[in-house]
Protein backbone atom coordinates (compact mmCIF):
# COMPACT_ATOMS: atom_id res chain seq x y z
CA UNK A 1 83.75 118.04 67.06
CA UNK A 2 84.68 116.35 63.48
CA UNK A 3 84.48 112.56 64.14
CA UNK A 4 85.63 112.01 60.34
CA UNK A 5 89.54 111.61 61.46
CA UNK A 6 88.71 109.83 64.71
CA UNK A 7 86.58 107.26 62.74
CA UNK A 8 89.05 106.27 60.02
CA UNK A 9 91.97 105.97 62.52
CA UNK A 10 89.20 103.41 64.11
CA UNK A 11 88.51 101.25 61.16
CA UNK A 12 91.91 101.11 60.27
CA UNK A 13 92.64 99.80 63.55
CA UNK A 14 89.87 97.06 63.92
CA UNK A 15 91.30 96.16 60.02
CA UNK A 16 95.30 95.88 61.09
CA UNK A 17 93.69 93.57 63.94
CA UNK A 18 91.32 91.44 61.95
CA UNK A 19 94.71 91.43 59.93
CA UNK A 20 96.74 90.19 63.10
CA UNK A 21 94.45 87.41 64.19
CA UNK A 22 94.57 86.02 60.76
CA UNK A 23 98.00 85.82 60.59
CA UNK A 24 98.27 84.37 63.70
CA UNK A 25 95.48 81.70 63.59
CA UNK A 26 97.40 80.94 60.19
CA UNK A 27 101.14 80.54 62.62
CA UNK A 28 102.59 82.92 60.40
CA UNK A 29 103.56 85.43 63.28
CA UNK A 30 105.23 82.37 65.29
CA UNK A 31 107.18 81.52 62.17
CA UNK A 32 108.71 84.93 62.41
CA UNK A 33 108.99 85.10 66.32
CA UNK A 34 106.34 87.36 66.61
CA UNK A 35 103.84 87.27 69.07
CA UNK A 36 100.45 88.88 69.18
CA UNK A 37 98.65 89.80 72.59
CA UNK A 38 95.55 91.08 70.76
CA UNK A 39 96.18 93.70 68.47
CA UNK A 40 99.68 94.50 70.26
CA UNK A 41 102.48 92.64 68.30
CA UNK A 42 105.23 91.89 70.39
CA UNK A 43 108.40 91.60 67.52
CA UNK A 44 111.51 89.95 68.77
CA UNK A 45 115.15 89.63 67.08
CA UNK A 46 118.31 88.12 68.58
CA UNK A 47 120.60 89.84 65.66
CA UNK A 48 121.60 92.80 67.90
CA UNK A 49 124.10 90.85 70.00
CA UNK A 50 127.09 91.68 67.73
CA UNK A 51 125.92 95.39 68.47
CA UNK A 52 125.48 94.40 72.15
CA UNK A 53 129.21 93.09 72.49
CA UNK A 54 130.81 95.59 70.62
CA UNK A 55 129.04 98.18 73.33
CA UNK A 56 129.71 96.32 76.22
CA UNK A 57 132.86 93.96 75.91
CA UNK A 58 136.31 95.15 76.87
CA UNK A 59 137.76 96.37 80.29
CA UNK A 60 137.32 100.52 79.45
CA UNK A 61 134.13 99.80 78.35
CA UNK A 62 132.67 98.26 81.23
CA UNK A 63 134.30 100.59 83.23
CA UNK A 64 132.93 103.72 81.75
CA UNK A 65 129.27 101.64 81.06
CA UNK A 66 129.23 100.82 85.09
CA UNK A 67 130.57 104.12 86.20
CA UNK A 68 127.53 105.53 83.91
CA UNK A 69 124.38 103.28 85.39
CA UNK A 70 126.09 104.26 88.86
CA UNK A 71 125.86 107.85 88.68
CA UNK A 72 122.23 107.45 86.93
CA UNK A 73 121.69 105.44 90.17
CA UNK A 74 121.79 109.05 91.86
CA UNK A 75 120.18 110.89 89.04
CA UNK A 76 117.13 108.16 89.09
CA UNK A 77 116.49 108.44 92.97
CA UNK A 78 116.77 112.28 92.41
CA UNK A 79 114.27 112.39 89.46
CA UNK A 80 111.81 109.73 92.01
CA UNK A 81 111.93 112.17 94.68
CA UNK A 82 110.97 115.33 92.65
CA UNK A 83 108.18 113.24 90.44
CA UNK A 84 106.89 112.04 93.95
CA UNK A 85 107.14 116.31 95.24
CA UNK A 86 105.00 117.34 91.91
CA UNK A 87 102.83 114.39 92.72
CA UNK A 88 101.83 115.64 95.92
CA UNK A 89 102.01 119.15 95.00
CA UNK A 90 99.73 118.83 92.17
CA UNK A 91 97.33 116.98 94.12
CA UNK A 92 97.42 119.96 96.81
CA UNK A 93 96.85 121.92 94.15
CA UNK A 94 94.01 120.39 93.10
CA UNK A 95 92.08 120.26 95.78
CA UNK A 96 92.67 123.38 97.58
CA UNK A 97 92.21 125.57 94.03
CA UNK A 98 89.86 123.23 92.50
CA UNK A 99 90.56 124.53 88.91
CA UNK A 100 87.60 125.27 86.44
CA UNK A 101 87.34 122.39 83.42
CA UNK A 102 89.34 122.98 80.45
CA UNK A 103 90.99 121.72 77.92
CA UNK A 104 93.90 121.26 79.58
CA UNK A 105 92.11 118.29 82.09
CA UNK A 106 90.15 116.86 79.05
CA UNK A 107 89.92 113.23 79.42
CA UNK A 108 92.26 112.85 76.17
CA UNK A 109 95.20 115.18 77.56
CA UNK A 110 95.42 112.95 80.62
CA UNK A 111 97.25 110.63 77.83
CA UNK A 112 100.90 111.92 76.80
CA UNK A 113 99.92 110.21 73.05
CA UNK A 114 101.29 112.36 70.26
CA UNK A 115 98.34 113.25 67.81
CA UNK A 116 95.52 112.41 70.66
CA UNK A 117 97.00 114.93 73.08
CA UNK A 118 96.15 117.76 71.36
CA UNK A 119 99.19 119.76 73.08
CA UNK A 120 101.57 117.09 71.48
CA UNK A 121 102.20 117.25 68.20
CA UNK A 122 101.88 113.71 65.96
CA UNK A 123 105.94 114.52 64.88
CA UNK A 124 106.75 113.42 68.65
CA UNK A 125 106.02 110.00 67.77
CA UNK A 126 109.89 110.66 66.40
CA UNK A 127 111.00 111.07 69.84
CA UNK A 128 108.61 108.79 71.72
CA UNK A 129 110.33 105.61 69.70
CA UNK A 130 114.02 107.18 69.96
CA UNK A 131 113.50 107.24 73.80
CA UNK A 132 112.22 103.64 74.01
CA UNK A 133 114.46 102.06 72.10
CA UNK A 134 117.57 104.00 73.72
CA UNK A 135 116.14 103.00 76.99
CA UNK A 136 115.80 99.52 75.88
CA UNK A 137 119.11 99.01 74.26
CA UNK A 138 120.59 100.35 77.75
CA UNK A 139 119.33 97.64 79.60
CA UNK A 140 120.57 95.03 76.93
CA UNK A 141 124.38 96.66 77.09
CA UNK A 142 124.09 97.03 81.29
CA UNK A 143 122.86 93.41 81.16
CA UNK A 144 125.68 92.17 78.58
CA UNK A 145 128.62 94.15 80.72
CA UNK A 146 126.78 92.35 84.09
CA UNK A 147 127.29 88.85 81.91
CA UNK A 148 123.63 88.63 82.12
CA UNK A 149 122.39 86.76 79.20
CA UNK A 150 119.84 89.07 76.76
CA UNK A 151 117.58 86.51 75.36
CA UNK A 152 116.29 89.05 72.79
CA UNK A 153 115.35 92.37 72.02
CA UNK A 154 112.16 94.01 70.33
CA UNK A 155 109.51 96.31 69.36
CA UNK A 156 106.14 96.54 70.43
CA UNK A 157 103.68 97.61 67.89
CA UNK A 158 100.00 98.19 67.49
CA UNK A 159 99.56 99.79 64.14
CA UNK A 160 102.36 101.67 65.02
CA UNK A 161 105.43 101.25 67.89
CA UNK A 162 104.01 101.84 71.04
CA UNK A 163 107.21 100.39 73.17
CA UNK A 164 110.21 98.28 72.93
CA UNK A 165 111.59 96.04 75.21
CA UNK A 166 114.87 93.73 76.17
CA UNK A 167 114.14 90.77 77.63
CA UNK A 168 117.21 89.41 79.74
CA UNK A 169 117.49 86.22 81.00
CA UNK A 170 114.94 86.43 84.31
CA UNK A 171 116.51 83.16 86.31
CA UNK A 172 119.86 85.10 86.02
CA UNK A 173 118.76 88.85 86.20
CA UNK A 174 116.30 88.08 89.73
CA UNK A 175 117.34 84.65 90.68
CA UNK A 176 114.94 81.34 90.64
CA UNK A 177 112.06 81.74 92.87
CA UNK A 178 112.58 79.22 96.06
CA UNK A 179 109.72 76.92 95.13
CA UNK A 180 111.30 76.76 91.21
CA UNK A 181 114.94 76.10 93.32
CA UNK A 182 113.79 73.29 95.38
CA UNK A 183 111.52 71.74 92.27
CA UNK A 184 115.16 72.09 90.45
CA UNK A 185 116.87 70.17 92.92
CA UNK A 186 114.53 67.36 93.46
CA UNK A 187 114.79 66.45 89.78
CA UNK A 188 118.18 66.35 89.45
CA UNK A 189 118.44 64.43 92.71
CA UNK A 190 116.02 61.86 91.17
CA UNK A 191 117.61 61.43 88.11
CA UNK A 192 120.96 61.56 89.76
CA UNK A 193 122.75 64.04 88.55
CA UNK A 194 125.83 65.24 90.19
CA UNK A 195 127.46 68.31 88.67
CA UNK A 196 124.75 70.90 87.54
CA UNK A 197 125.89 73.94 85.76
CA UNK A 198 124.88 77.05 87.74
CA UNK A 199 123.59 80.03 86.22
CA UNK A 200 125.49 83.15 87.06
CA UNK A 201 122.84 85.55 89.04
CA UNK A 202 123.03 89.39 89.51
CA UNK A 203 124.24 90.89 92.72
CA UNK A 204 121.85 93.50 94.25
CA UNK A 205 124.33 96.57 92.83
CA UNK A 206 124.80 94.79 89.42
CA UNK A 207 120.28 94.26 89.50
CA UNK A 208 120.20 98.12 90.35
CA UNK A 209 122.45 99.23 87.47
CA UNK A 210 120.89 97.51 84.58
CA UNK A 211 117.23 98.70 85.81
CA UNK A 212 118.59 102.75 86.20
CA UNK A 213 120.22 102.28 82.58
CA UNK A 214 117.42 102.87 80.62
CA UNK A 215 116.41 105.96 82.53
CA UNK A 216 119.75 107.20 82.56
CA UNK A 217 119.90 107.18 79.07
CA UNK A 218 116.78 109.30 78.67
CA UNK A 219 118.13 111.77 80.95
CA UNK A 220 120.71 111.91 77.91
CA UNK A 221 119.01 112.11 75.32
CA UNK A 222 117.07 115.10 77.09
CA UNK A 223 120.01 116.71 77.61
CA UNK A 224 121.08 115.83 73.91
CA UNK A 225 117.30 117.44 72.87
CA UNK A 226 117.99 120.73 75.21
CA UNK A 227 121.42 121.30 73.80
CA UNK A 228 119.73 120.93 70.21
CA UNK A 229 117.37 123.43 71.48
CA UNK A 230 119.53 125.97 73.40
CA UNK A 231 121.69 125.80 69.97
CA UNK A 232 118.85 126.84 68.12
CA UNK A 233 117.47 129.90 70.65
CA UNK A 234 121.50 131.35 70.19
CA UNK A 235 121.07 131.03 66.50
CA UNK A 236 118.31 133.29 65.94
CA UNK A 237 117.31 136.63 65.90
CA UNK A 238 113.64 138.66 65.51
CA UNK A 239 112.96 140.39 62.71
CA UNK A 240 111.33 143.24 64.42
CA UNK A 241 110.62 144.88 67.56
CA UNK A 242 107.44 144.71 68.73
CA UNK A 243 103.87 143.05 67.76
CA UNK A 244 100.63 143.22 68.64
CA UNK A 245 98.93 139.93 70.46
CA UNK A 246 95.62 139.06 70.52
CA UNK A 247 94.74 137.59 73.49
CA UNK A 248 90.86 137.06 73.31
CA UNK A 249 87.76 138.40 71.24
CA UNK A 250 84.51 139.06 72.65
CA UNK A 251 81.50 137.29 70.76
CA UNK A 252 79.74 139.38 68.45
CA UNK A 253 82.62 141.85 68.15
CA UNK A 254 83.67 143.79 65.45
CA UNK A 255 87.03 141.94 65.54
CA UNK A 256 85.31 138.68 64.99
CA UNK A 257 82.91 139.94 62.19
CA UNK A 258 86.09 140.83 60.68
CA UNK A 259 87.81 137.76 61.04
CA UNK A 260 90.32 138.00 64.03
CA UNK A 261 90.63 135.58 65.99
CA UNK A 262 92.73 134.80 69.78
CA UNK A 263 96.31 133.95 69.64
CA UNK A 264 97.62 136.45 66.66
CA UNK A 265 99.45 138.66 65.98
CA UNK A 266 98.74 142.74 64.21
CA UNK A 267 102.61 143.11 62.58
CA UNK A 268 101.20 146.42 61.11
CA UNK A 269 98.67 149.28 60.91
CA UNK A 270 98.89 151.14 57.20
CA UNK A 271 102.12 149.28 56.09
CA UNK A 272 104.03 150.73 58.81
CA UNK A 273 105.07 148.66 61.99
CA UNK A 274 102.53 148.74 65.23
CA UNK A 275 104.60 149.22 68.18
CA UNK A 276 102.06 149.47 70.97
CA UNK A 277 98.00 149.37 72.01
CA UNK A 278 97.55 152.86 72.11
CA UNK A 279 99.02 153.51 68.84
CA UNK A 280 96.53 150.81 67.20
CA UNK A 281 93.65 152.51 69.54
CA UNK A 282 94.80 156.03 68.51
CA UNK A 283 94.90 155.21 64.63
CA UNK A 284 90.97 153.06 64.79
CA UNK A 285 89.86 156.22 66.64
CA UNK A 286 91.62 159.19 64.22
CA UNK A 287 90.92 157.25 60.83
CA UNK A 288 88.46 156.13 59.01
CA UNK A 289 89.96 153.74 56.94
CA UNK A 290 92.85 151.17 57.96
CA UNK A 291 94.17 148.13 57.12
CA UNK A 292 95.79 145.68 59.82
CA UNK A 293 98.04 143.36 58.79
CA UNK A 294 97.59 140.24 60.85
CA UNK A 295 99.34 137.14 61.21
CA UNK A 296 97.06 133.88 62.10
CA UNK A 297 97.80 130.49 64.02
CA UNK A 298 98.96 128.46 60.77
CA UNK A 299 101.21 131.67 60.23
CA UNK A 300 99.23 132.89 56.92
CA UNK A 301 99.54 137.00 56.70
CA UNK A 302 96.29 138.99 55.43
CA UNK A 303 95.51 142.13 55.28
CA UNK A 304 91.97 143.13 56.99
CA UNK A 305 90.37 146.47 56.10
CA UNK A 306 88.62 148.92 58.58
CA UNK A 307 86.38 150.69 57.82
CA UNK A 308 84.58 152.32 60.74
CA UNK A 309 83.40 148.79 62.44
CA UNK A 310 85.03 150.00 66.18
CA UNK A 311 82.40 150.26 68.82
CA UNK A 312 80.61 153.41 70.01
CA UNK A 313 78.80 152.19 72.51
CA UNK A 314 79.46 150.72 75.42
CA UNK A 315 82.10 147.59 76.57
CA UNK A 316 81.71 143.94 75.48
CA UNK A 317 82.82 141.46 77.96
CA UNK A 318 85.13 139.14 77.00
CA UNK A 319 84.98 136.81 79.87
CA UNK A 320 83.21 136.45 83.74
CA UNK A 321 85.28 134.86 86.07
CA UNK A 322 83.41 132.12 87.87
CA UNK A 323 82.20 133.05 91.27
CA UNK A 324 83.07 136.36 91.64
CA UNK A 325 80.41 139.33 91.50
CA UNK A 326 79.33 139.48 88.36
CA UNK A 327 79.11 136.05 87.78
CA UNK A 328 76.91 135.94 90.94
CA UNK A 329 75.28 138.71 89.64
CA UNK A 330 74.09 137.08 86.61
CA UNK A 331 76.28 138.55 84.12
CA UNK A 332 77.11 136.95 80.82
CA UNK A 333 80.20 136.67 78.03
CA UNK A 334 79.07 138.34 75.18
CA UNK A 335 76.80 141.59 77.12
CA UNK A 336 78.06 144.81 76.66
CA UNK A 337 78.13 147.25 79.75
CA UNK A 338 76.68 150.68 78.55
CA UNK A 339 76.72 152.41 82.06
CA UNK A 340 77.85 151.69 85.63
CA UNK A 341 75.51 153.53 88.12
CA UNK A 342 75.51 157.21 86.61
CA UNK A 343 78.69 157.21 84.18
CA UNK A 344 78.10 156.29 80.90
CA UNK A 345 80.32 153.32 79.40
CA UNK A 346 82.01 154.16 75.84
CA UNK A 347 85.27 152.15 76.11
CA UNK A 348 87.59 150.27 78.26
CA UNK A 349 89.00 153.76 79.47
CA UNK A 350 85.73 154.69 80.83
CA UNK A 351 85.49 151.16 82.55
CA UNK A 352 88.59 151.39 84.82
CA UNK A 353 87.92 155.36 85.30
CA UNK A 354 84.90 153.98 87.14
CA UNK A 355 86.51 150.47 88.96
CA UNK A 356 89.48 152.86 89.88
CA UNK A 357 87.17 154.96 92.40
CA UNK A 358 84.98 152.04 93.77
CA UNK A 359 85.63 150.19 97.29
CA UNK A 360 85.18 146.41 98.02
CA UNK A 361 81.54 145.65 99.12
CA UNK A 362 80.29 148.84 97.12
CA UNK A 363 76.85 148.22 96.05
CA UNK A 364 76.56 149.35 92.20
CA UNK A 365 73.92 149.27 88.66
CA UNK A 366 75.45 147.57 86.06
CA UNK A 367 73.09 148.62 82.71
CA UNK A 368 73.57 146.05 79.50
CA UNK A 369 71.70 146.57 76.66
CA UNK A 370 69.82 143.87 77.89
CA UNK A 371 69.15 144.54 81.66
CA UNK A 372 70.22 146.25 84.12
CA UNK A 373 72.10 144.18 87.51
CA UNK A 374 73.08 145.51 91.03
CA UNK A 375 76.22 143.95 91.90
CA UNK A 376 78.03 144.24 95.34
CA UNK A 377 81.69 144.55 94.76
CA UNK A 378 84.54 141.66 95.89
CA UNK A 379 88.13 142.93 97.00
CA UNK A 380 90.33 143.05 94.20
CA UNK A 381 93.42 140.44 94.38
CA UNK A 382 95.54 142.91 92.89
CA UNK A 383 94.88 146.09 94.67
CA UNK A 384 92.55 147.66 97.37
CA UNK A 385 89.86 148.65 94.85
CA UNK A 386 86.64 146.71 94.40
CA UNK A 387 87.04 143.92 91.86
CA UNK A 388 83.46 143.13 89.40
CA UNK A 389 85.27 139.93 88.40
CA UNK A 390 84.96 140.49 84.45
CA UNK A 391 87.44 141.01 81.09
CA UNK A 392 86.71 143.74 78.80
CA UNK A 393 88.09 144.36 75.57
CA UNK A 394 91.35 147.33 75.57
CA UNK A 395 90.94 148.35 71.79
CA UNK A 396 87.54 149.65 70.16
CA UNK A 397 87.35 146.63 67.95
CA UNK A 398 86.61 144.70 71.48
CA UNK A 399 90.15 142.58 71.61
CA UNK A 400 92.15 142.01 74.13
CA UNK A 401 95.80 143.13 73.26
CA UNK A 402 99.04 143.09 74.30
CA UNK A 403 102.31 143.93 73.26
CA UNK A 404 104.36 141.33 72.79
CA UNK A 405 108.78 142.01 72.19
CA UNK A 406 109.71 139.54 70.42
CA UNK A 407 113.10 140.39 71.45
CA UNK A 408 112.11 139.80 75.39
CA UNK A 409 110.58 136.16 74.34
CA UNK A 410 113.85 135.20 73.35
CA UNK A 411 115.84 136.20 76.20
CA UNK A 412 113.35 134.66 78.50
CA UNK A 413 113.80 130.70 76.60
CA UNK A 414 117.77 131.31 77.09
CA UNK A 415 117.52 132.23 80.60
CA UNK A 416 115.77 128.94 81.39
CA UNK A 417 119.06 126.71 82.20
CA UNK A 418 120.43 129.56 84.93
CA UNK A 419 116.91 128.89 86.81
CA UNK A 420 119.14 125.59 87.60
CA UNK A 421 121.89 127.26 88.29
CA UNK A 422 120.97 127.26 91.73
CA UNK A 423 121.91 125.32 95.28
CA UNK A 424 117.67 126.38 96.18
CA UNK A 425 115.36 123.48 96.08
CA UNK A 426 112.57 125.79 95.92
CA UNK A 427 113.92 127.26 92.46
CA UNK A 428 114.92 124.09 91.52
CA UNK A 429 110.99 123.09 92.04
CA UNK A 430 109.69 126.27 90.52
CA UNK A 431 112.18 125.83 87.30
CA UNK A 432 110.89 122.31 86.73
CA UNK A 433 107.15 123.23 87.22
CA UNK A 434 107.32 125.73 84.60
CA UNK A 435 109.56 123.56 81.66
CA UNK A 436 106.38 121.13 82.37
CA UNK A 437 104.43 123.76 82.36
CA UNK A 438 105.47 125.70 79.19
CA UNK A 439 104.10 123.70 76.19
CA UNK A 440 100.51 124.19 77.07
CA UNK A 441 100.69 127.60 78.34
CA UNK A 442 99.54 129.67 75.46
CA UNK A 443 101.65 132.56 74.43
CA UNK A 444 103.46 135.24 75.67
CA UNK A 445 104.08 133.00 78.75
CA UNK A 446 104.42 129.58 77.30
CA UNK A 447 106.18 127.60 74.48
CA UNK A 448 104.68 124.75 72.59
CA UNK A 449 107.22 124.94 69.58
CA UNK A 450 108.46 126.82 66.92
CA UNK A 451 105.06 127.09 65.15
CA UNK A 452 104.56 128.87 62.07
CA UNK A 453 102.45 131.94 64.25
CA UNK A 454 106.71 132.21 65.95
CA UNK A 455 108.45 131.42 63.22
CA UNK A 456 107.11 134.48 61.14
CA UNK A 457 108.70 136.37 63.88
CA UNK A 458 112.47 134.89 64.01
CA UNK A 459 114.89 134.59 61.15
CA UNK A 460 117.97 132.20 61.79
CA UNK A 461 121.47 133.94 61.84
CA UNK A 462 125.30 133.39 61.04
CA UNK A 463 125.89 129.42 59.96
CA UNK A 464 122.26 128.72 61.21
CA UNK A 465 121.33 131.44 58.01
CA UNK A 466 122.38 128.01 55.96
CA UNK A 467 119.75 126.06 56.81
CA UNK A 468 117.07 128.84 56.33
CA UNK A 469 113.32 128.58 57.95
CA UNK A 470 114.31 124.42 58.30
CA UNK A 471 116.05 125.12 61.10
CA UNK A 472 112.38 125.75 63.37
């Protein structure tokens, strides 16, 4: 891991704070109603209420804001019960599949932090501060319409905003705590005051509006973001058919001494388009020469010549699941199977030829080219057949590759709002497990963005055509 970025981000950081506690040893934050709670800054400003009471004030206003914090009321409780469902269902999931260690569950991605979730790309930082401050500026207007008193309003920053906050009037928004009352009352009895002027405090239903604002407004600007996004998918349109994608490359591979790596795409074979895997297999095993066009992650196209590096002998594997046969066999990533009891291995053909006529609990030789392992046989999940528990390479080069319609990909991000269109809780469940689940699947199944690797494959259409390859 390169600790060069991760080390500067660090000094930087202990610098802004050295910077912080200087300033406010010095008072200069308090002269500027800042407050520091170590190196969080806590910046507040009472020069939004003109904004607030040009939101709020006037009858049709109120109306429409309290008609709007009531039906978020619904949409909040809604939203707890399905977060508390995925709660639980998560935590089935985890320990009834105990999932292998990845870099999905790294200690880092447990942290929805644009930049140090590595899923999350540092331009969300753009939408992290839009939702805070919408949420915050919903429970100033609620709190305004409610004649609650907003005391002020803010930013939270540590080098950069982390939060925001309105801060309404606590006496009025929860009511004096009984001991604060009576304390209250004592005083003015001794100093013999008769008329007090009494603080206006929030019913229950007025309370439960201005909390559900700000998470009603989120809900809108999701909706806002989706609509962007929907707008986007119907303004599109691929430029071809059909690509090749590269799933995974076996260590020590021909593919990887040529420099092809997981998670591209092969656009063409000889200049002309590549339209499936046994048209790329069939062209590697007929020629001697070819050159594959491939497109990489960063979405940089190279050509990569061919010359005769396919393998001729025997099947690399790619990957050993983790407690099936093989694995309990001893098998390794990176061997190369060269012949299964008495049938010689050549290619991926001549691997499922063999695992096609075998039986669960069948006792067989595996030969490497380093050793040779018996291995008895699981029950495949898929079919009747006996299962080794291993990936091998489908093309000579040792890749794994699929085909991959752009076309299909498309259709399949519109379809995703008529998963919703549905009375099921079940699909309702299942719709919202995959949208959370879609920007760190890794392609064809998921969608982290319009990356450059996607973009290469879409060109925008009609008045989108305006905009050009900004639109991604």
């Amino acid at each position: 891991m390169n600790l060069y970025y991760p080390t500067l981000v660090l000094y930087v950081f202990l610098i802004y704070w050295l910077i912080v506690l200087a300033l406010d040893r010095k008072g200069f934050l308090e002269r500027y109603n800042i407050s520091a709670y170590g190196p969080i800054l806590m910046i507040r400003t009472k020069r939004g209420e003109r904004l607030l009471e040009r939101l709020a004030k006037g009858m049709i206003r109120e109306r429409f804001w309290r008609a709007y914090a009531n039906i978020g009321t619904i949409l909040v409780l809604i939203a707890m019960s399905l977060m508390v469902a995925l709660v639980l269902y998560g935590t089935y999931v985890t320990f009834m599949m105990q999932p292998e260690p990845t870099e999905l569950n790294e200690p880092r991605n447990w942290l929805l932090i644009p930049g140090l979730n590595e899923f999350i790309p540092m331009c969300a930082w753009i939408g992290f501060v839009i939702a805070l401050v919408v949420h915050e500026l919903s429970h100033a207007v609620l709190s305004t319409v409610e004649k609650i008193k907003v005391k002020s309003m803010g930013l939270l920053v540590a080098l950069i905003p982390i939060g925001a906050f309105a801060e309404p009037d606590s006496e009025q928004l929860f009511g004096e705590k009984s001991k604060e009352r009576g304390k209250k009352r004592a005083e003015e009895k001794e100093m013999g005051e008769t008329e007090t002027i009494r603080k206006k405090v929030a019913t229950s239903r007025e309370r439960t509006r201005i909390i559900s604002a700000g998470v009603t407004s989120n809900f809108f600007v999701a909706l806002l973001a989706f609509l962007f996004f929907f707008a986007i998918l119907f303004s599109i349109q691929p430029v071809g058919e059909n690509v090749l994608y590269v799933y995974n490359v076996a260590g020590g591979s021909p593919a990887e001494t040529l420099g092809i790596e997981s998670e591209t795409f092969i656009t063409m074979v000889d200049g002309s388009a590549v339209m499936g895997v046994e048209e790329l297999n069939k062209a590697l095993e007929e020629r001697e020469k070819i050159i594959l066009t491939v497109v990489d992650k960063s979405g940089k196209e190279r050509e990569i010549e061919v010359n005769g590096a396919h393998e001729s002998e025997g099947v690399t594997l790619v990957w050993v699941v983790e407690g099936f046969p093989a694995d309990k066999a001893g098998l390794k990533e990176g061997m190369s199977i060269t012949r299964m009891d008495t049938m010689s291995i050549n290619s991926y053909e001549d691997f499922h030829e063999f695992m096609n006529h075998t039986i669960p609990g069948q006792v067989i030789e595996v030969q490497t080219k380093e050793k040779t392992f018996v291995v008895e046989l699981g029950e495949s999940p898929y079919d009747k057949k006996g299962y080794l528990g291993v990936l091998v390479p489908n093309n000579p080069l040792g890749m794994v590759v699929g085909e991959f319609s752009a076309k299909e990909y498309l259709e399949g991000l519109r379809s995703i709002p008529s998963s919703f269109m549905t009375f099921s809780p079940r699909q309702w469940l299942n719709g919202w497990l995959w949208l959370t689940i879609m920007p760190i699947a890794s392609l064809p199944a998921g969608f982290g963005g319009f990356h450059p690797l996607l973009v290469h494959l879409y060109e925008p259409v009609g008045a989108a055509s305006f905009f050009g390859g900004g639109i991604f």
